[in-house]
Structures are given as structure tokens and as C-alpha cells.
N, C-alpha and C. Protein backbone atom coordinates (compact mmCIF):
# COMPACT_ATOMS: atom_id res chain seq x y z
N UNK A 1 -55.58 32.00 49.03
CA UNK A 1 -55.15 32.68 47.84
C UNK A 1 -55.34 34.18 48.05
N UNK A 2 -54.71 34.90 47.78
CA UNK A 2 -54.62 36.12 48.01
C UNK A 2 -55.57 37.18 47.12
N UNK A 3 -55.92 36.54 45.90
CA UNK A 3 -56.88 37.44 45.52
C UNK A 3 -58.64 37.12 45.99
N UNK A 4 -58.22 35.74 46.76
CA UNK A 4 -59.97 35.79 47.68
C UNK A 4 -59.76 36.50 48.52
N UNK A 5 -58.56 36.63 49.40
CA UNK A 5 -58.58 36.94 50.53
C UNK A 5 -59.45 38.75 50.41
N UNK A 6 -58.17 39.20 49.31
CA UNK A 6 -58.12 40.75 49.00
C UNK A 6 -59.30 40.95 48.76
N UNK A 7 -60.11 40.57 47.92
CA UNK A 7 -61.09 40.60 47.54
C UNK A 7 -62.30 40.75 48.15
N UNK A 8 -62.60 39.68 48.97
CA UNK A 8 -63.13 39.35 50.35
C UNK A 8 -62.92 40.92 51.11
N UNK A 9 -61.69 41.05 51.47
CA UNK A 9 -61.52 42.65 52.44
C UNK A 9 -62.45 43.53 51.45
N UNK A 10 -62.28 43.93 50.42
CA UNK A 10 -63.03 45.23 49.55
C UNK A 10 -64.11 44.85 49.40
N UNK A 11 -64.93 43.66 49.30
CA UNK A 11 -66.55 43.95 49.84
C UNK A 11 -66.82 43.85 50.89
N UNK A 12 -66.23 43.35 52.11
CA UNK A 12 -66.66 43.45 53.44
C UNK A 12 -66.35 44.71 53.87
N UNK A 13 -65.06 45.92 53.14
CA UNK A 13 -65.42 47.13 53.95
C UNK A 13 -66.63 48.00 53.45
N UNK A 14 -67.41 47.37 52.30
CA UNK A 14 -68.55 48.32 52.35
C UNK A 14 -68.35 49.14 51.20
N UNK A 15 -67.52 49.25 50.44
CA UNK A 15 -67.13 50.70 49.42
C UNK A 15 -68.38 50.35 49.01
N UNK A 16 -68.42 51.67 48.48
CA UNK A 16 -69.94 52.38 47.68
C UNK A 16 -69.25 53.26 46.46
N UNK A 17 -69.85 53.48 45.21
CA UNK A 17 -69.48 54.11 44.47
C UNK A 17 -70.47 55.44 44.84
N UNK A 18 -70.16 57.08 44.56
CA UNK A 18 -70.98 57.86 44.81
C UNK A 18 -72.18 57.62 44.23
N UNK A 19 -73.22 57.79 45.12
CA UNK A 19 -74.78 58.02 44.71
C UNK A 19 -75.36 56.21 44.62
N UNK A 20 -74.33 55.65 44.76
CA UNK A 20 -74.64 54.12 44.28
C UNK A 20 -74.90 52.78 45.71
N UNK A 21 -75.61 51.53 45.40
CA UNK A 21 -75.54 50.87 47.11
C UNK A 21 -73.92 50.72 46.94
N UNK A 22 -74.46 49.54 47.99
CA UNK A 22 -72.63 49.24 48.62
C UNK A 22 -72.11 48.68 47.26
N UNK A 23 -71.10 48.14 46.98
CA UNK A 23 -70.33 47.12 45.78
C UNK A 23 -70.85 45.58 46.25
N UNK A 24 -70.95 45.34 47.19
CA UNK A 24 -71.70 43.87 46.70
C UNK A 24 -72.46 43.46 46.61
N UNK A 25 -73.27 44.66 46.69
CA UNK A 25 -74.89 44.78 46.20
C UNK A 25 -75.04 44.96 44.39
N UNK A 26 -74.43 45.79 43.81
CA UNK A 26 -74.55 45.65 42.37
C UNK A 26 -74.03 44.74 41.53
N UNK A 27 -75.12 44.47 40.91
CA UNK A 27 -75.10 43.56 39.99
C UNK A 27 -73.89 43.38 38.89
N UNK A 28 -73.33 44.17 38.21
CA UNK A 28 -72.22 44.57 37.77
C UNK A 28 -70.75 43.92 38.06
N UNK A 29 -70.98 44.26 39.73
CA UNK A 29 -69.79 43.69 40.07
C UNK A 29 -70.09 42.45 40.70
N UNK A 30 -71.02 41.65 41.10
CA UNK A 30 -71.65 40.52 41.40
C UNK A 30 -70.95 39.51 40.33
N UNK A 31 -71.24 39.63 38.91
CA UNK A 31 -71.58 39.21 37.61
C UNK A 31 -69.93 39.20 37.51
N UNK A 32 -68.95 39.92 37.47
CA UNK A 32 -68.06 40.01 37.20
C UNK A 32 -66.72 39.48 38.33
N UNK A 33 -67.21 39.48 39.39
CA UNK A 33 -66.43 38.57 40.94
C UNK A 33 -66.98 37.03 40.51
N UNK A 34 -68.14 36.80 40.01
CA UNK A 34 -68.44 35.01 39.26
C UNK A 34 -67.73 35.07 38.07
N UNK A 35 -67.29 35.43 37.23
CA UNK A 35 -66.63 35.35 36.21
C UNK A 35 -64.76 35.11 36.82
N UNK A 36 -64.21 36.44 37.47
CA UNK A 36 -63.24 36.40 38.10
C UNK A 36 -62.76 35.08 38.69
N UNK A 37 -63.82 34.95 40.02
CA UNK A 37 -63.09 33.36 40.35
C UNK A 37 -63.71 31.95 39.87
N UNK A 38 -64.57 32.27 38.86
CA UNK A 38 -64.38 30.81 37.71
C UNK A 38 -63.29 30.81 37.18
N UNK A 39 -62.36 31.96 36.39
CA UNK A 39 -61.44 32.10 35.57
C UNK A 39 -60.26 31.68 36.56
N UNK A 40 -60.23 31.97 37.47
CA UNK A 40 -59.23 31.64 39.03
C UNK A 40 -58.88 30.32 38.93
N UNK A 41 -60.25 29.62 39.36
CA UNK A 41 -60.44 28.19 39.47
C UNK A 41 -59.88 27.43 38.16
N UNK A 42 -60.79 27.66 37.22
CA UNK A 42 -59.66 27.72 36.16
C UNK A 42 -58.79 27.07 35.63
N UNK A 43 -57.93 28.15 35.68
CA UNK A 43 -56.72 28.77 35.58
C UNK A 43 -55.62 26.90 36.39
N UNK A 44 -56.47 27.39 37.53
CA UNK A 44 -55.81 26.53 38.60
C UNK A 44 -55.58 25.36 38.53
N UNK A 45 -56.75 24.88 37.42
CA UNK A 45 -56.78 23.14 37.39
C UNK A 45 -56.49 23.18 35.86
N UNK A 46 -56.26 23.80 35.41
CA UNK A 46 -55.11 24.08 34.12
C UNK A 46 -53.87 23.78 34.81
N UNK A 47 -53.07 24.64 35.58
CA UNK A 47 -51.88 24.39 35.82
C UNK A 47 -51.46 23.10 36.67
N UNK A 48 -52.41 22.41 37.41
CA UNK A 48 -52.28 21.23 37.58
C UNK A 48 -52.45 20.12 37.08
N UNK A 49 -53.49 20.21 36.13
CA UNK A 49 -53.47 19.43 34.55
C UNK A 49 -51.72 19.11 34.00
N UNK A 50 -51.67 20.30 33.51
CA UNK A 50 -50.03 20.89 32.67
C UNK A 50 -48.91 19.98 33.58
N UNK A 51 -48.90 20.37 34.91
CA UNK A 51 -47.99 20.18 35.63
C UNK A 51 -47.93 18.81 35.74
N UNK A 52 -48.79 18.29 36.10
CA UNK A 52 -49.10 16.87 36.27
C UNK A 52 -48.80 15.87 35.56
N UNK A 53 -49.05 16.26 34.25
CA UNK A 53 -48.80 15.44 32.83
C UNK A 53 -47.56 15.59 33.32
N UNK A 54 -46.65 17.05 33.32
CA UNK A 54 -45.75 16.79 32.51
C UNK A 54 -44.96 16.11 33.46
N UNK A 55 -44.84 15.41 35.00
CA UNK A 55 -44.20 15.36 36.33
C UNK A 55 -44.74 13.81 35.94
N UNK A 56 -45.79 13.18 35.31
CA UNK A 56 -45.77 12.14 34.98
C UNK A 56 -45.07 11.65 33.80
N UNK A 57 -45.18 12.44 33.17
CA UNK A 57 -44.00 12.06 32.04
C UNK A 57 -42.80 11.74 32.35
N UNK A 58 -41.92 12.45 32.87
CA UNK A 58 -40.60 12.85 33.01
C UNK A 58 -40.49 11.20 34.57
N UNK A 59 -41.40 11.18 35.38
CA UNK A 59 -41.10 10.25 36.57
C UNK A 59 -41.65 8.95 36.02
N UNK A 60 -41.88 8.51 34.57
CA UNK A 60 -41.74 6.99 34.24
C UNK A 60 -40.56 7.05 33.29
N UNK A 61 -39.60 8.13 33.89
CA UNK A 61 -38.20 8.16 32.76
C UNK A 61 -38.12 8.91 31.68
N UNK A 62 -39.16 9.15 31.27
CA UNK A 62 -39.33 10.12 29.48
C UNK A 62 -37.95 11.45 30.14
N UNK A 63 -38.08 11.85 28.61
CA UNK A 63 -37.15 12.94 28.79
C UNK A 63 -37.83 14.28 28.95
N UNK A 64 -37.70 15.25 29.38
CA UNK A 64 -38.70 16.94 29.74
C UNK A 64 -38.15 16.87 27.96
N UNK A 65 -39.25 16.73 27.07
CA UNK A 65 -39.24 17.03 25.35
C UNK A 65 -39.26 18.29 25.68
N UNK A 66 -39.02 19.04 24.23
CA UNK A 66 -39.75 20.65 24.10
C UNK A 66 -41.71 20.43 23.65
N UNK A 67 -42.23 19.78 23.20
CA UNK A 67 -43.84 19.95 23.78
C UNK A 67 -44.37 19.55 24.75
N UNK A 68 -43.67 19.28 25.84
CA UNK A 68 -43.83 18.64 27.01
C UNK A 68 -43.67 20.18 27.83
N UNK A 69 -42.48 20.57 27.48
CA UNK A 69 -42.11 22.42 27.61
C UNK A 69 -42.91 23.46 27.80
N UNK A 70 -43.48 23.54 26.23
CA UNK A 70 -44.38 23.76 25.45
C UNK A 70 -45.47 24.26 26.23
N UNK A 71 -46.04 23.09 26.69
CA UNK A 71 -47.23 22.56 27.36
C UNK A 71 -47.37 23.95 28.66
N UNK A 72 -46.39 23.35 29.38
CA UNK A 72 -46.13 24.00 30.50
C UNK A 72 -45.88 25.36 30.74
N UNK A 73 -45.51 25.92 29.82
CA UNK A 73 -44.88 27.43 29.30
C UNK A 73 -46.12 27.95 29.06
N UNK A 74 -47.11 27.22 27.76
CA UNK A 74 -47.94 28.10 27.69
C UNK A 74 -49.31 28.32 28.82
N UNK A 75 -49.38 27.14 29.70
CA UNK A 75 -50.40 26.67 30.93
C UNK A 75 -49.74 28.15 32.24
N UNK A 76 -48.62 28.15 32.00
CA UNK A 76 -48.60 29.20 32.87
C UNK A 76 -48.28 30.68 32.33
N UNK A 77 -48.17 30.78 31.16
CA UNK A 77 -48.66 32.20 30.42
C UNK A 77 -50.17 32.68 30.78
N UNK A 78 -51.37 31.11 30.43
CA UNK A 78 -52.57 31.05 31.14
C UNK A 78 -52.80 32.08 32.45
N UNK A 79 -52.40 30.76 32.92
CA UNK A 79 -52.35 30.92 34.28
C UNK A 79 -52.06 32.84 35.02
N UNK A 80 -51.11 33.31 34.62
CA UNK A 80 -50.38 34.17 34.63
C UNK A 80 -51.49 35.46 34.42
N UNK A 81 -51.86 35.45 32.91
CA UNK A 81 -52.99 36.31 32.12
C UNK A 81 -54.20 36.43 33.14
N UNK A 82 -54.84 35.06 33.52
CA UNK A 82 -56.18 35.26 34.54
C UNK A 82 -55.92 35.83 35.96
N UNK A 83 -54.55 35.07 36.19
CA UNK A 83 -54.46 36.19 37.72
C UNK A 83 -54.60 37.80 37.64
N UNK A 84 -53.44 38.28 36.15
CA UNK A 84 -53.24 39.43 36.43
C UNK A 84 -54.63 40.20 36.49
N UNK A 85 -55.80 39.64 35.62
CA UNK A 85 -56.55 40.29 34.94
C UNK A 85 -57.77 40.09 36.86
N UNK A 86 -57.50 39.28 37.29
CA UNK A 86 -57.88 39.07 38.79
C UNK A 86 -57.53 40.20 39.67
N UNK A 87 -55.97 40.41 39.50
CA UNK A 87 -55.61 41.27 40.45
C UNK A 87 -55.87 42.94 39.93
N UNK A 88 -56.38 43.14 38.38
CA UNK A 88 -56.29 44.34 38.58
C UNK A 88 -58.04 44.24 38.63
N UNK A 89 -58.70 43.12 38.70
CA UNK A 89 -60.37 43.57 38.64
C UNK A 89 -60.16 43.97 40.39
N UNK A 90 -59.88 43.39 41.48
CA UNK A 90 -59.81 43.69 42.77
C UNK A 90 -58.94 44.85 43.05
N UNK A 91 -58.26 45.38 42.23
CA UNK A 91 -57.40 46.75 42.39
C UNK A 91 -58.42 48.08 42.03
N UNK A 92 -59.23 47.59 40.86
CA UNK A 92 -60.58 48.59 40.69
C UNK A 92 -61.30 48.79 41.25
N UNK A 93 -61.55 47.96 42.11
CA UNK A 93 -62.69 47.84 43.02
C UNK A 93 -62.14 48.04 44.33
N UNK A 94 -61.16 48.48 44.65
CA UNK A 94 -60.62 48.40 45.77
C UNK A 94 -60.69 50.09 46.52
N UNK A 95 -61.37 50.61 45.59
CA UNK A 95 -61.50 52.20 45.63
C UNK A 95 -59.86 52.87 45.28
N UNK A 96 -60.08 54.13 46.42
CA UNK A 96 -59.14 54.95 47.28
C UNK A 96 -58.06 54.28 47.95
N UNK A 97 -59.03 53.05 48.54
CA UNK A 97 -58.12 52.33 49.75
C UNK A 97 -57.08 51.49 49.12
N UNK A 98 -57.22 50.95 47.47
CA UNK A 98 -55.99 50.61 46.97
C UNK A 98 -55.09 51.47 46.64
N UNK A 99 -55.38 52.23 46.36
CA UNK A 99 -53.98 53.46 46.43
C UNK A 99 -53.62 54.65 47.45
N UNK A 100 -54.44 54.46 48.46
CA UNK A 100 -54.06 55.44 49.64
C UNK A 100 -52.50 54.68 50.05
N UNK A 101 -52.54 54.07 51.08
CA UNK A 101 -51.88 53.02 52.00
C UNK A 101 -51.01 51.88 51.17
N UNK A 102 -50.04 51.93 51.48
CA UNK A 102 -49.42 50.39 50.62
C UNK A 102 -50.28 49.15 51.32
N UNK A 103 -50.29 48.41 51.03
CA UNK A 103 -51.19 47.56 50.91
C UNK A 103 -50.72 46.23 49.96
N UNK A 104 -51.59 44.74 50.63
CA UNK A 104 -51.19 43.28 50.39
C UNK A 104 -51.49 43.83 48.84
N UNK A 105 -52.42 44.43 48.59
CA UNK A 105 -52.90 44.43 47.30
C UNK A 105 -52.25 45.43 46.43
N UNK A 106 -51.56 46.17 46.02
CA UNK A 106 -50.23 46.94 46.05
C UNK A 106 -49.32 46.67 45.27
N UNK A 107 -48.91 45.69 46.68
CA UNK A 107 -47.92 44.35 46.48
C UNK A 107 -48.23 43.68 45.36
N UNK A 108 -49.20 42.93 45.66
CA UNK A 108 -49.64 41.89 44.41
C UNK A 108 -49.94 41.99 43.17
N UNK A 109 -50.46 43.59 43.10
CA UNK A 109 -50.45 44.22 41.67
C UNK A 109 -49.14 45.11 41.39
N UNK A 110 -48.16 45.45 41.67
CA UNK A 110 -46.89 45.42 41.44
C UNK A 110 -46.07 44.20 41.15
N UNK A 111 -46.36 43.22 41.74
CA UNK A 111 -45.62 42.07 41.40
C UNK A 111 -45.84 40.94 39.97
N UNK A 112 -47.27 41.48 39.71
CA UNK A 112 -48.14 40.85 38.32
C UNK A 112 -47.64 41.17 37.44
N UNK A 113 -47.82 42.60 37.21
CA UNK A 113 -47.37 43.43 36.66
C UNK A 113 -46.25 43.57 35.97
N UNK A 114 -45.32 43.28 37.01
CA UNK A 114 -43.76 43.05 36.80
C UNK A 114 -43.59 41.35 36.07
N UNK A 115 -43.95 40.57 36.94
CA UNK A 115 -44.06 38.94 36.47
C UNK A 115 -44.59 38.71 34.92
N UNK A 116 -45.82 39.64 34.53
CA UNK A 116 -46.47 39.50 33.48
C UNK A 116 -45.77 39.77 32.30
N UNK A 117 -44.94 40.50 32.64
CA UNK A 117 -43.87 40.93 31.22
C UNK A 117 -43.08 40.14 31.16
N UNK A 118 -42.62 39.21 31.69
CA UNK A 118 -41.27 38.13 31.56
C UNK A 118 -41.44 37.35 31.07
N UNK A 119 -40.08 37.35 29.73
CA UNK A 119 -40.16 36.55 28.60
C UNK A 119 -40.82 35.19 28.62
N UNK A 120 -40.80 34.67 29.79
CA UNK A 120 -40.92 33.13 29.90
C UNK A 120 -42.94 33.25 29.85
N UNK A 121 -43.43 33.96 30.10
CA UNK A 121 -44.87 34.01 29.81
C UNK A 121 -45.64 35.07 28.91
N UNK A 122 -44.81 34.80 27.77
CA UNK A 122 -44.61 35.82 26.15
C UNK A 122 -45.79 35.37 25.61
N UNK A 123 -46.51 36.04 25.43
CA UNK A 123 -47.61 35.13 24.30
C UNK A 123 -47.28 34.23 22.87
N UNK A 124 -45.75 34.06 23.07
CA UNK A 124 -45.49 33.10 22.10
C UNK A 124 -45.31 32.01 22.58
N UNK A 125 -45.42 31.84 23.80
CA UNK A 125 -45.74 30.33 24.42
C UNK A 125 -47.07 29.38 23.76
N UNK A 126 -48.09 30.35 23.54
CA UNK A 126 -49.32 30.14 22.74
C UNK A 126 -48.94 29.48 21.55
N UNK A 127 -47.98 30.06 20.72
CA UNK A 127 -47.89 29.41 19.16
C UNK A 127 -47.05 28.13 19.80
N UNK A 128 -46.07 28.51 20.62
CA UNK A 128 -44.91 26.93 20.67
C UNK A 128 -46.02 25.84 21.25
N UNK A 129 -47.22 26.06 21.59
CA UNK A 129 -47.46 24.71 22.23
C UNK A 129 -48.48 24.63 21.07
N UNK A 130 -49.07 25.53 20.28
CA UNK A 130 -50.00 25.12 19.42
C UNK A 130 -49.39 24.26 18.12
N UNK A 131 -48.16 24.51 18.09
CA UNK A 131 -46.96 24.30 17.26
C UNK A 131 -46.84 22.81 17.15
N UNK A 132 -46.33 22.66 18.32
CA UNK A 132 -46.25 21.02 19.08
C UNK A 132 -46.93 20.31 19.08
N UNK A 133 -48.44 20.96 19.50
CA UNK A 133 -49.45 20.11 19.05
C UNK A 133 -50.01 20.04 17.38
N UNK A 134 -50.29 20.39 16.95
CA UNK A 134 -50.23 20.50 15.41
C UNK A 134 -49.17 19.04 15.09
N UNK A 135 -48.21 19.62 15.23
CA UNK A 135 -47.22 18.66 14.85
C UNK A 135 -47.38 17.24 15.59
N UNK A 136 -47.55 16.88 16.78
CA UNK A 136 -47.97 15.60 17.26
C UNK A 136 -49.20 15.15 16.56
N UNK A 137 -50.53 15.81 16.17
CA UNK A 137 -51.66 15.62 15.47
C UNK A 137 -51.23 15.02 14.23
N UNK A 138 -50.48 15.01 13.25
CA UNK A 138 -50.32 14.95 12.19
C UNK A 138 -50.41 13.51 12.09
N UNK A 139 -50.11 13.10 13.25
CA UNK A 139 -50.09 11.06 13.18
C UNK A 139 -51.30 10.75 14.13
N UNK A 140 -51.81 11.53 14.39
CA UNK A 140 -53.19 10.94 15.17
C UNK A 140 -54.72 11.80 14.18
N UNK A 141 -55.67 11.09 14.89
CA UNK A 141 -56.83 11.89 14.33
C UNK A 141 -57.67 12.72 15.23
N UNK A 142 -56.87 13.43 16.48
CA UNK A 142 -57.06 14.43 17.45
C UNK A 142 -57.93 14.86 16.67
N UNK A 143 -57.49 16.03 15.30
CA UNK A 143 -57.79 16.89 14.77
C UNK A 143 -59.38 17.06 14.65
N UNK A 144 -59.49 15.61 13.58
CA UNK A 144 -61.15 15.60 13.34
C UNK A 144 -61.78 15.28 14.91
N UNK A 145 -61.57 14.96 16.05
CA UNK A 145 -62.47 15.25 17.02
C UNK A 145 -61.83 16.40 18.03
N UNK A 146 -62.92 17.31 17.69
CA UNK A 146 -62.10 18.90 18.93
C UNK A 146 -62.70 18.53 20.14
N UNK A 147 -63.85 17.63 20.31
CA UNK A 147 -64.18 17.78 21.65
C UNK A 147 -63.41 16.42 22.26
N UNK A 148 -62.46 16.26 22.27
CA UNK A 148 -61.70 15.24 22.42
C UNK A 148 -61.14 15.47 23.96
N UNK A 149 -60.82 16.40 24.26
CA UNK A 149 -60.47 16.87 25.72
C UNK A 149 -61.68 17.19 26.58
N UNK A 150 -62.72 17.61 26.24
CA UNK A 150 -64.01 17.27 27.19
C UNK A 150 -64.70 16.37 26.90
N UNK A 151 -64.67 15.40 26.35
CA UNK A 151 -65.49 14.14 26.38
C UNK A 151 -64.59 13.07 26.52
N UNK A 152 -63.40 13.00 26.67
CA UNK A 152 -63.31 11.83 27.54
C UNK A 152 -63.28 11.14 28.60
């Protein structure tokens, strides 16, 4: 994955903030690279969750519904949001050396960037699947149990 990889490069070259140790010595950014690739990880088994359902749905015949859509639209709006917010924590931290030189990392935060604005991962993907679900709830009793997706 490219934001371990990148990532990986900007603490192994050592950057130091002035007057400060190296960057993978402070705590700060320690605390916040464990946050980063939990949210990664994630992210990740979200979109294979999403995907999965919905590739099982559709391959015992069902039809691709719109909350089946839904689902998927908003799993990779997800998805989408934690990378970008990935690629610009490793673009901060990347010093000088992310903006001296073009660079993998550059790339990848130009391309987020650009990807992140497209309609198809609108934050109204959020309401259409909350929408869908709401509306499928109405005949089940999802509702009264929320921990229904981590405890089963």
C-alpha cells in the first residue's frame, strides 16, 4: 500500500523538526501514525465487508437494488475520506522533501485530492445509505439493538 510504503520512507529518512529528536521518536507523531493505520485497516475491511455483501448478493441472482448501491457508495466515500486524511497526515510529515522533488507522494496526494471531490464519493452517499437503511429497519427490530453489528 502506498501510504505504508511512503510513510515508512519519511521516518526512515530521519526528518527532525528544528530544535526537536528525529519524527519517530515523538510522541505526537507516534500516537497519530497508530491512529492513521488503524483508520487504514479500517477503512479496508469496511470496503471488503461492503463489497462482499454486495458481490454476494447480486451472484445468488438478486438484482444490484439501490441500498445494495447505497451500501457501496457510501463504504467507499469511507474509504476514500480515511485515505485522503492518510495521505495528507504523510504529506505533513514528509517535510521539505514532499514538496522539493515530485515524488510517489505528490502523486498520491494530487490524485486524492482530485478523486476526493467526485460526485460519486459526495457526502450524500452518507444520507442515501442511512436512508435505505432506516427504511429496511422499519420491518425489522435492528433499530432497538445498535450493537447488532458488533455482537454478532
Amino acid at each position: 500500500m502506498l501510504f505504508r510504503s511512503e510513510i515508512e520512507r519519511v521516518v526512515k529518512g530521519g526528518r527532525m523538526r528544528l530544535g526537536q529528536t528525529m519524527l519517530k521518536d515523538q510522541q505526537v507523531f507516534q500516537r497519530e501514525l497508530g491512529v492513521q493505520r488503524q483508520a487504514m485497516r479500517a477503512a479496508e475491511l469496511l470496503a471488503h465487508d461492503s463489497f462482499g455483501r454486495a458481490f454476494d448478493h447480486v451472484s445468488r441472482g438478486n438484482p444490484l437494488t439501490k441500498a445494495v448501491l447505497d451500501d457501496t457508495r457510501a463504504a467507499t466515500s469511507w474509504v476514500t475520506r480515511v485515505a485522503e486524511e492518510a495521505v495528507l497526515f504523510a504529506y505533513r510529515n514528509s517535510g521539505s522533501a514532499g514538496l522539493r522533488n515530485p515524488s510517489r507522494l505528490q502523486r498520491c496526494l494530487r490524485d486524492m485530492m482530485t478523486g476526493s471531490r467526485h460526485v460519486f464519493v459526495d457526502d450524500k452517499s452518507f444520507e442515501d445509505a442511512a436512508q435505505a437503511r432506516l427504511r429496511s429497519e422499519e420491518h425489522t427490530s435492528e433499530l432497538q439493538a445498535p450493537c447488532n453489528l458488533v455482537c454478532r
